[in-house]
C-alpha atoms as a PDB file:
ATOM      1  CA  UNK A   1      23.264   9.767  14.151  1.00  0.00           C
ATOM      2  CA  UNK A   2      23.177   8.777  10.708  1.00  0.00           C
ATOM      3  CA  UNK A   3      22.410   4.602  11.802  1.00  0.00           C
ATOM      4  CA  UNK A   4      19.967   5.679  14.395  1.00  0.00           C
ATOM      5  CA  UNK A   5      17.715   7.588  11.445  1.00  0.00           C
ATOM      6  CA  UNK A   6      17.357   4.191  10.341  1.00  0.00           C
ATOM      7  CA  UNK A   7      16.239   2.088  13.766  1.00  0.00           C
ATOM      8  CA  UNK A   8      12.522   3.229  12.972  1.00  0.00           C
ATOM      9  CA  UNK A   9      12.449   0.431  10.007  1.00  0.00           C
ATOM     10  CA  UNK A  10      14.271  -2.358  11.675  1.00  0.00           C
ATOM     11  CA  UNK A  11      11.383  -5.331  12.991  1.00  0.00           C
ATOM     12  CA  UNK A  12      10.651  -5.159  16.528  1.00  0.00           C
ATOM     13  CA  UNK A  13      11.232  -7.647  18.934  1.00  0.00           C
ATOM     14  CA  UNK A  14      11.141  -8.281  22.727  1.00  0.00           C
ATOM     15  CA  UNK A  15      13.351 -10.820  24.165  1.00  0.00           C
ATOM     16  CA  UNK A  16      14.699 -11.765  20.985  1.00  0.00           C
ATOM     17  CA  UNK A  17      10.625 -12.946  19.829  1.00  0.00           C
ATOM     18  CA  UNK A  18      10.218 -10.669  16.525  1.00  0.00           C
ATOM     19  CA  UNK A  19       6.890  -8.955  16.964  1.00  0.00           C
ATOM     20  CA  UNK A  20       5.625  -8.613  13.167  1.00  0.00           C
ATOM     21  CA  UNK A  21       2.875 -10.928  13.590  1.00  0.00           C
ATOM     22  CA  UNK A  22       1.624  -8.790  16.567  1.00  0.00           C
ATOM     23  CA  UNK A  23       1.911  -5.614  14.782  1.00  0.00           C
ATOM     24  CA  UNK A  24       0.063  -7.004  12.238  1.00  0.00           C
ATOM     25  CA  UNK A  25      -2.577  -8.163  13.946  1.00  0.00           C
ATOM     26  CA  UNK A  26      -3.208  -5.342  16.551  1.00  0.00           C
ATOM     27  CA  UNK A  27      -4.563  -2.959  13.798  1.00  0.00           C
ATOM     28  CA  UNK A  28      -7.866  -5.447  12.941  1.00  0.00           C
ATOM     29  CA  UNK A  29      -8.771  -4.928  17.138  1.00  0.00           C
ATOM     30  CA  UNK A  30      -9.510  -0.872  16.225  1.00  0.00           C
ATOM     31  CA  UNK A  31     -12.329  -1.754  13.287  1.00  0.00           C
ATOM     32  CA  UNK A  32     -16.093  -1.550  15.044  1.00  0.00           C
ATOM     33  CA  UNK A  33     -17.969  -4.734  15.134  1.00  0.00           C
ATOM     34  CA  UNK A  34     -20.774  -4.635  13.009  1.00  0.00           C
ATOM     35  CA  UNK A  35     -23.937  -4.713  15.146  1.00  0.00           C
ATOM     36  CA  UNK A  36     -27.658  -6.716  14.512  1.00  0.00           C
ATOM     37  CA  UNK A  37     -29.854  -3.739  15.418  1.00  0.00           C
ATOM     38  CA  UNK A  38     -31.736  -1.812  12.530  1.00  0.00           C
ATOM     39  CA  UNK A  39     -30.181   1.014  13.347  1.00  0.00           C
ATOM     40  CA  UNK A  40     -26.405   1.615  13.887  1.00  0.00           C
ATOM     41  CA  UNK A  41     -24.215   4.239  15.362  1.00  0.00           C
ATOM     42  CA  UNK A  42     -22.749   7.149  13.503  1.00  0.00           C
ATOM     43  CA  UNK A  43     -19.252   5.080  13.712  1.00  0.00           C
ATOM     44  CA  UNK A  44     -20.717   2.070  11.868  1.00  0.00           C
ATOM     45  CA  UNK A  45     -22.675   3.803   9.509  1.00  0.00           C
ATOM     46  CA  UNK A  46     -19.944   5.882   8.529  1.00  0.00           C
ATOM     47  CA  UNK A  47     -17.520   3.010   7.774  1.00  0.00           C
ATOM     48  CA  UNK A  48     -20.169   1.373   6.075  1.00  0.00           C
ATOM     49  CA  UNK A  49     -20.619   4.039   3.726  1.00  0.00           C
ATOM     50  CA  UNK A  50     -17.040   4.376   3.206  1.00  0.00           C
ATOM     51  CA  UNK A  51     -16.463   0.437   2.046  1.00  0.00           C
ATOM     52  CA  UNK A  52     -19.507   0.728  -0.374  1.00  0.00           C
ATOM     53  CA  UNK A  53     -18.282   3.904  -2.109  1.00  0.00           C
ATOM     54  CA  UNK A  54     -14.706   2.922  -1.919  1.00  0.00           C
ATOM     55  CA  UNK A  55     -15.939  -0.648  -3.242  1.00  0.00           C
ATOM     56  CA  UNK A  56     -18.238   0.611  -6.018  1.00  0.00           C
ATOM     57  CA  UNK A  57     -15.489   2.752  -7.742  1.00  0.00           C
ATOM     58  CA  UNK A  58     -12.929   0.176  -7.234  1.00  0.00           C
ATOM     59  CA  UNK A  59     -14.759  -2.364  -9.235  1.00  0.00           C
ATOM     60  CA  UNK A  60     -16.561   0.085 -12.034  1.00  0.00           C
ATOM     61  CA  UNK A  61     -13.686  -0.888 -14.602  1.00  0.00           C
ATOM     62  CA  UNK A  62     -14.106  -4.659 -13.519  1.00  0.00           C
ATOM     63  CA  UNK A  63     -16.440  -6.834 -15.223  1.00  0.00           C
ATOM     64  CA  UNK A  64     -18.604  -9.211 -13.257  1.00  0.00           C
ATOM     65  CA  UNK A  65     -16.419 -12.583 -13.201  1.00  0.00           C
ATOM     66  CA  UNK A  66     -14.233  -9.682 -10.992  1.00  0.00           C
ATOM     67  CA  UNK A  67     -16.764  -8.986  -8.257  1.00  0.00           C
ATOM     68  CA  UNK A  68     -15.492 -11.862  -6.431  1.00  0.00           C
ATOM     69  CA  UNK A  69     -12.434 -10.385  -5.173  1.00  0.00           C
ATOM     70  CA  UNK A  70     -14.143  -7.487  -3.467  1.00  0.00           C
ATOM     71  CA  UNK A  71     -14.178  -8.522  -0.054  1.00  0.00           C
ATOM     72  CA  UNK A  72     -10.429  -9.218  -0.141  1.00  0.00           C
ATOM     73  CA  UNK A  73      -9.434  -5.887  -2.172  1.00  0.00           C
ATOM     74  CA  UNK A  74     -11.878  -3.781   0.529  1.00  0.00           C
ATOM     75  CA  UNK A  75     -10.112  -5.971   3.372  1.00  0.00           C
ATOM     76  CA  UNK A  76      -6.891  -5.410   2.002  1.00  0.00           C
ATOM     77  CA  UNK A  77      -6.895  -1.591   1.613  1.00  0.00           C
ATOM     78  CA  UNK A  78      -8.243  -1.141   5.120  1.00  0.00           C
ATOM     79  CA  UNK A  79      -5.680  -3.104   6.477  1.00  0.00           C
ATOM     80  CA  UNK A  80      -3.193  -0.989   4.313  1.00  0.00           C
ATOM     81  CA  UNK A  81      -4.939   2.496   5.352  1.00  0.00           C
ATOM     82  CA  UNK A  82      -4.822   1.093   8.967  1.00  0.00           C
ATOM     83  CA  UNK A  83      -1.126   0.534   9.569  1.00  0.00           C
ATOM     84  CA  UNK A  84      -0.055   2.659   7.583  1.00  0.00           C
ATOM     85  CA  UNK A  85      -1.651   5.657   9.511  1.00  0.00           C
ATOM     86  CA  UNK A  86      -0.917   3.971  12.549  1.00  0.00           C
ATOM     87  CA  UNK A  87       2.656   4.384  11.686  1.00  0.00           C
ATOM     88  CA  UNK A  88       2.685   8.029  11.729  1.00  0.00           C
ATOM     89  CA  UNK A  89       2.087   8.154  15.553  1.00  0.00           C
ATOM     90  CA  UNK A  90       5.084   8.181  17.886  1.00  0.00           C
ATOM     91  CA  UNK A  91       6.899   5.239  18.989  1.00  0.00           C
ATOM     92  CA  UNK A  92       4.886   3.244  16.787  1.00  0.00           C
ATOM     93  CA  UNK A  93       6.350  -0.083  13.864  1.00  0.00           C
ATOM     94  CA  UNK A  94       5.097   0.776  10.474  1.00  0.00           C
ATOM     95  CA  UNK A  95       4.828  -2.897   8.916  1.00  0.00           C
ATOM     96  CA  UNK A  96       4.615  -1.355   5.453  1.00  0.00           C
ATOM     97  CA  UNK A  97       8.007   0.118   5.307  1.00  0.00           C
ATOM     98  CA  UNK A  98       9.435  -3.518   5.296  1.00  0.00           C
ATOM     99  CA  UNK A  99       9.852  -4.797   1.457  1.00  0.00           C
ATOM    100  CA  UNK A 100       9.426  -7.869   2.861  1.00  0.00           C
ATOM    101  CA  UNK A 101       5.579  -7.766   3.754  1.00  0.00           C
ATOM    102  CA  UNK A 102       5.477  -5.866   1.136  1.00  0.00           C
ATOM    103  CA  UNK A 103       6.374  -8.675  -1.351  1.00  0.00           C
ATOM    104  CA  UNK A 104       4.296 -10.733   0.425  1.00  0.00           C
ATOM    105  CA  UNK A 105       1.133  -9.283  -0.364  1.00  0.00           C
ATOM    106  CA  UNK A 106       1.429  -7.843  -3.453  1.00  0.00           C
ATOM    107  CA  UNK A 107       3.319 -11.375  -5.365  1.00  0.00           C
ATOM    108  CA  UNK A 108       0.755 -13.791  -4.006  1.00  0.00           C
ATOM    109  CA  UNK A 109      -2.108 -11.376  -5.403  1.00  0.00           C
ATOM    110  CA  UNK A 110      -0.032 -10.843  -8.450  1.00  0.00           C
ATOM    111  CA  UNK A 111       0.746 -14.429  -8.656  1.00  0.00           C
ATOM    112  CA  UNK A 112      -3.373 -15.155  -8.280  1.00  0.00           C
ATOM    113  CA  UNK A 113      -4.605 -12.831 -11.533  1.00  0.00           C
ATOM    114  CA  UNK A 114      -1.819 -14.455 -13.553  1.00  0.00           C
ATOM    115  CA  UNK A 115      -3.527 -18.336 -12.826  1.00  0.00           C
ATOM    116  CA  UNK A 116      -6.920 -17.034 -13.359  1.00  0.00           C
ATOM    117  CA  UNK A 117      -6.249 -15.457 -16.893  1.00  0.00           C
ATOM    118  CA  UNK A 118      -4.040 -18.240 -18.387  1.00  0.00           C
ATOM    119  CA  UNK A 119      -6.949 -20.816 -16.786  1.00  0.00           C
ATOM    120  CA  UNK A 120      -9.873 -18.976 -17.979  1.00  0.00           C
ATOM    121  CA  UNK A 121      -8.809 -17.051 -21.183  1.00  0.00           C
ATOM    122  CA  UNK A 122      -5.015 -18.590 -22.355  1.00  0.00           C
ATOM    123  CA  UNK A 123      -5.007 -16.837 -25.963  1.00  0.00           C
ATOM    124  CA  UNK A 124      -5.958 -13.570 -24.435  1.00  0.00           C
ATOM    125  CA  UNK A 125      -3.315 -13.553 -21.669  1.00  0.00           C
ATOM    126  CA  UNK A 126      -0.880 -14.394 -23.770  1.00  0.00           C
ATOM    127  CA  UNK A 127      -1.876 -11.939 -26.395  1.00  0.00           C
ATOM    128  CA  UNK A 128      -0.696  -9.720 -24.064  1.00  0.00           C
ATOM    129  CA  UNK A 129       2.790 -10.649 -24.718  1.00  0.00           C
ATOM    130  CA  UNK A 130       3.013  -9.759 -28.119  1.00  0.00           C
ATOM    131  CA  UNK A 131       1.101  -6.419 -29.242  1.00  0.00           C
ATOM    132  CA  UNK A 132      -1.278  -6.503 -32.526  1.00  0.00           C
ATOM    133  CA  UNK A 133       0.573  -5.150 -35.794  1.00  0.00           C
ATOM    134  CA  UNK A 134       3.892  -5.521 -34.635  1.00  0.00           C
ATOM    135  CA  UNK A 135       6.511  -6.012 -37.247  1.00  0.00           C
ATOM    136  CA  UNK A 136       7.846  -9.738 -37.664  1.00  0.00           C
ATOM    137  CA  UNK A 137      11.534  -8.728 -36.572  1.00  0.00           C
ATOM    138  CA  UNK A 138      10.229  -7.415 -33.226  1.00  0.00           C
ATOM    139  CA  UNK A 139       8.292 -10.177 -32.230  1.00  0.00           C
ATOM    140  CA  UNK A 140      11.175 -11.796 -30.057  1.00  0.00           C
ATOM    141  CA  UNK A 141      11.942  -8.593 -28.393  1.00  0.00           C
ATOM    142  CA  UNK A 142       9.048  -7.647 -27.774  1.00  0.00           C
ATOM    143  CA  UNK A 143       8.099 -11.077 -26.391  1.00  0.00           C
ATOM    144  CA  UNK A 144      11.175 -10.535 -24.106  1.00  0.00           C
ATOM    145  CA  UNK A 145      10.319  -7.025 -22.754  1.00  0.00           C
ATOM    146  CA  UNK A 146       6.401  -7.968 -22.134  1.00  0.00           C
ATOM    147  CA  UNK A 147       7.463 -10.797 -20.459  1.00  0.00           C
ATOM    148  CA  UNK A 148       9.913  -8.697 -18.291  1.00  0.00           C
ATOM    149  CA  UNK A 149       7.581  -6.463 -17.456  1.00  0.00           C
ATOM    150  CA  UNK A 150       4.790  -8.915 -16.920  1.00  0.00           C
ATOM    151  CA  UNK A 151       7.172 -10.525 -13.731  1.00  0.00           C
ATOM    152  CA  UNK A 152       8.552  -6.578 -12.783  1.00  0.00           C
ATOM    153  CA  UNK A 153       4.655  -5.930 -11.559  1.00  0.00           C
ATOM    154  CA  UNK A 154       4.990  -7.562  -8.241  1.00  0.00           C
ATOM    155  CA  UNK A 155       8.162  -6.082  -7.766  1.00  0.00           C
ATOM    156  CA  UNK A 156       6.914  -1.743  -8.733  1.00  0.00           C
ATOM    157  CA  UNK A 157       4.262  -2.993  -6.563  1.00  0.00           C
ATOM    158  CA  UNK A 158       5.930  -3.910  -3.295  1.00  0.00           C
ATOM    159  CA  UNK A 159       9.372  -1.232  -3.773  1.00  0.00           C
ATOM    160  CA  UNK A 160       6.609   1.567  -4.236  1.00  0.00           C
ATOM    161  CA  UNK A 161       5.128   1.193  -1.175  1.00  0.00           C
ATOM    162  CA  UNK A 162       7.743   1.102   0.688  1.00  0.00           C
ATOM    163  CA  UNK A 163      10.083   3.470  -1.006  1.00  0.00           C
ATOM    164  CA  UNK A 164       7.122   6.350  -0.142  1.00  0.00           C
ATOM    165  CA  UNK A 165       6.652   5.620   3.314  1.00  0.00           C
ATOM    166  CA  UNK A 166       9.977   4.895   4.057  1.00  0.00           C
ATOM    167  CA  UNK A 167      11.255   8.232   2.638  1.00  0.00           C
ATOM    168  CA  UNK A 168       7.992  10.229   4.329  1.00  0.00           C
ATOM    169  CA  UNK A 169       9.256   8.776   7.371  1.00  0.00           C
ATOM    170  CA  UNK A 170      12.548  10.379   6.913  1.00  0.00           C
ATOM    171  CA  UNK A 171      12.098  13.226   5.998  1.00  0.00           C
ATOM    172  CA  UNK A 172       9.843  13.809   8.754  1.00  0.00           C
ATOM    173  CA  UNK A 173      12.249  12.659  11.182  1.00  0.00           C
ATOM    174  CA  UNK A 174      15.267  14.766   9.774  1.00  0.00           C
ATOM    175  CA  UNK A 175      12.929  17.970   9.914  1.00  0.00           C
ATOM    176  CA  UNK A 176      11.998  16.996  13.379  1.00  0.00           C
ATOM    177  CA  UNK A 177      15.721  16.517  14.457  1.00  0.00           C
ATOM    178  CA  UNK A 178      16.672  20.306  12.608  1.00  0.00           C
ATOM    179  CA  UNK A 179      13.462  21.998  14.601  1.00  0.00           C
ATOM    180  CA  UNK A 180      15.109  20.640  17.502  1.00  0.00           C
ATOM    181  CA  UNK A 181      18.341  21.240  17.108  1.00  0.00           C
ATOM    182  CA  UNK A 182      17.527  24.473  16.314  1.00  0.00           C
ATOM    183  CA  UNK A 183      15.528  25.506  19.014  1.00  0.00           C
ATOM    184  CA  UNK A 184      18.326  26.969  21.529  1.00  0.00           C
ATOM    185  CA  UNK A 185      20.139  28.593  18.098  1.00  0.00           C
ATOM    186  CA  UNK A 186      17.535  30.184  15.741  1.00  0.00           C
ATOM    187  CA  UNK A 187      13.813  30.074  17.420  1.00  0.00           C
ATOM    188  CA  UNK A 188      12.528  31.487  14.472  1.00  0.00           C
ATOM    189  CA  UNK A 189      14.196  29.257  11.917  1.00  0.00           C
ATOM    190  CA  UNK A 190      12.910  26.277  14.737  1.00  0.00           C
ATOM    191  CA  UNK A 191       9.088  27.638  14.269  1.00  0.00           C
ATOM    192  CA  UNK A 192       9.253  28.240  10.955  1.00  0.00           C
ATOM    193  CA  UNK A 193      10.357  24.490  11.078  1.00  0.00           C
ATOM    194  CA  UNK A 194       7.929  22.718  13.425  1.00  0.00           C
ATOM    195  CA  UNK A 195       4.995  24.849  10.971  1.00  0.00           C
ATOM    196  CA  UNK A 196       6.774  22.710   7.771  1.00  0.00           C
ATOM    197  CA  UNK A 197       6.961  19.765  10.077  1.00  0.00           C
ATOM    198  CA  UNK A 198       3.383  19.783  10.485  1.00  0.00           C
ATOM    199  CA  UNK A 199       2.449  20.457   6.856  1.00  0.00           C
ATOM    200  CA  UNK A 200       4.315  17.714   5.972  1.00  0.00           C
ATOM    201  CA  UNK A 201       3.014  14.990   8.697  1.00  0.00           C
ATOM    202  CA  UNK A 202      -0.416  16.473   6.827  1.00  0.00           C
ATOM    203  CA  UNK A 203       1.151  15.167   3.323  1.00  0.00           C
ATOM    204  CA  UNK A 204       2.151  12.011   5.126  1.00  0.00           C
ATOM    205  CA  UNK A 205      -1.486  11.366   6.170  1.00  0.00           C
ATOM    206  CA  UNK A 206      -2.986  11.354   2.687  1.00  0.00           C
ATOM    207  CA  UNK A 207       0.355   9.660   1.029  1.00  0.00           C
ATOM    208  CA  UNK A 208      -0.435   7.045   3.709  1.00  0.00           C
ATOM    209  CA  UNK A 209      -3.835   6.498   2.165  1.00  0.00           C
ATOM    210  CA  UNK A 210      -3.000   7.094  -1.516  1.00  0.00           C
ATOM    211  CA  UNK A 211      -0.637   5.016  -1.445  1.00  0.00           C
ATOM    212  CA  UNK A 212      -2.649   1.983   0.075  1.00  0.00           C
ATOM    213  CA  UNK A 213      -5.636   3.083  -2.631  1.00  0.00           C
ATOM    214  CA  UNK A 214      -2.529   2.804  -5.747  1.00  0.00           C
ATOM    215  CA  UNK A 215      -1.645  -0.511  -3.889  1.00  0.00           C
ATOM    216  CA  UNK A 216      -5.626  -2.366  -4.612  1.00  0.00           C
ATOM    217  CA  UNK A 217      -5.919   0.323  -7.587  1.00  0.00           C
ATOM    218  CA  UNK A 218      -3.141  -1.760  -9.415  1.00  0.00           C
ATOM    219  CA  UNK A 219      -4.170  -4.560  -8.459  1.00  0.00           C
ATOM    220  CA  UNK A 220      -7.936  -3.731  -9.732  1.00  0.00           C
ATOM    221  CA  UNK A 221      -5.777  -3.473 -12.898  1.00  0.00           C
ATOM    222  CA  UNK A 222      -4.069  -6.248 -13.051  1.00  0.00           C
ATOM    223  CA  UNK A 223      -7.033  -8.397 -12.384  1.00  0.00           C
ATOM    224  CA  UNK A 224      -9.294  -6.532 -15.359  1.00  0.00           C
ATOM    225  CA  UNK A 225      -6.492  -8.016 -18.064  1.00  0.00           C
ATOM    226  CA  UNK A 226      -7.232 -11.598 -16.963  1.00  0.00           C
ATOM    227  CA  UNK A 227     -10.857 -11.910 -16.164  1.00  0.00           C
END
């Protein structure tokens, strides 16, 4: 009982073919297809409306030489949002519980602010390093635990995404399991626990799409120290 908690998470695969590139890619077939006439459907136009406000306070810290990476932060938390609400259904692979995807995305975006701010501004990103007024017997420590937590970014990134979804995904499993194992017993106790099953698959739908905002929100960050 306690292993089979755990088979959500494992990668999916039929006939021994791992299926991680098709979950990944199934999720982009769901977006509408923007349209040429003048006037679009209530779908389009809300989803429009949605990336432009979502867009416009993502960038409002971000200075100008930042407005390039738009379309990929926009791209990249709909594609977050998108599988990892499609995750809460049943019998469904979420992608973003594996630390490995995880990785993926957030060190090569990482990885990409760190070139552009020692190629465009060296002094400034490695001022970062060392903090102004610090006392000359800190500097090598402090060089040390800047640097540290310059390369432990990627890492919070990635292990924060997954640790939240993986342990929503628990928990709503183990309260599902109790409601039903509780059914024949207590039907009380069992309603009482379906009612906090569903106020919790509730918190799971807007941790789903906090988290994937924190996800490009960092990032955001990240990319405002080096451009």
């Amino acid at each position: 009982m306690t292993l089979s908690f755990f088979d959500q998470f494992m990668s999916p695969s039929y006939l021994g073919i791992p299926l991680m590139a098709l979950a990944l890619t199934l999720p982009w077939i769901l977006y509408p297809t923007p349209s040429r006439r003048w006037l679009n459907n209530r779908l389009l136009t809300l989803q429009g409306w949605f990336i432009g406000q979502f867009t416009k306070q993502l960038l409002l810290p971000v200075n100008l030489g930042g407005h390039k990476w738009a379309v990929l932060l926009t791209s990249l938390m709909l594609f977050l949002i998108t599988l990892n609400m499609l995750g809460l259904l049943p019998y469904t692979f979420t992608p973003t519980t594996q630390l490995s995807l995880n990785m993926g995305l957030a060190v090569p975006l990482w990885m990409a602010t760190v070139v552009i701010g020692f190629r465009n501004q060296p002094t400034i990103a490695l001022g970062h390093l060392l903090p102004e007024g610090t006392p000359t017997p800190l500097i090598p420590v402090l060089i040390i635990i800047e640097t540290i937590s310059l390369f432990i970014r990627p890492l919070a990134l990635g292990v924060r995404l997954t640790a939240n979804l993986t342990a929503g995904h628990l928990l709503i499993q183990l309260i599902a399991t109790a409601a039903f194992v509780l059914l024949p017993l207590m039907p009380t106790v069992a309603i009482l626990t379906s009612i906090l099953l569903f106020l919790l698959s509730l918190l799971e739908v807007a941790v789903a799409m906090i988290q994937a905002y924190v996800f490009v929100l960092l990032l955001t960050l990240y990319l405002q120290e080096n451009v």
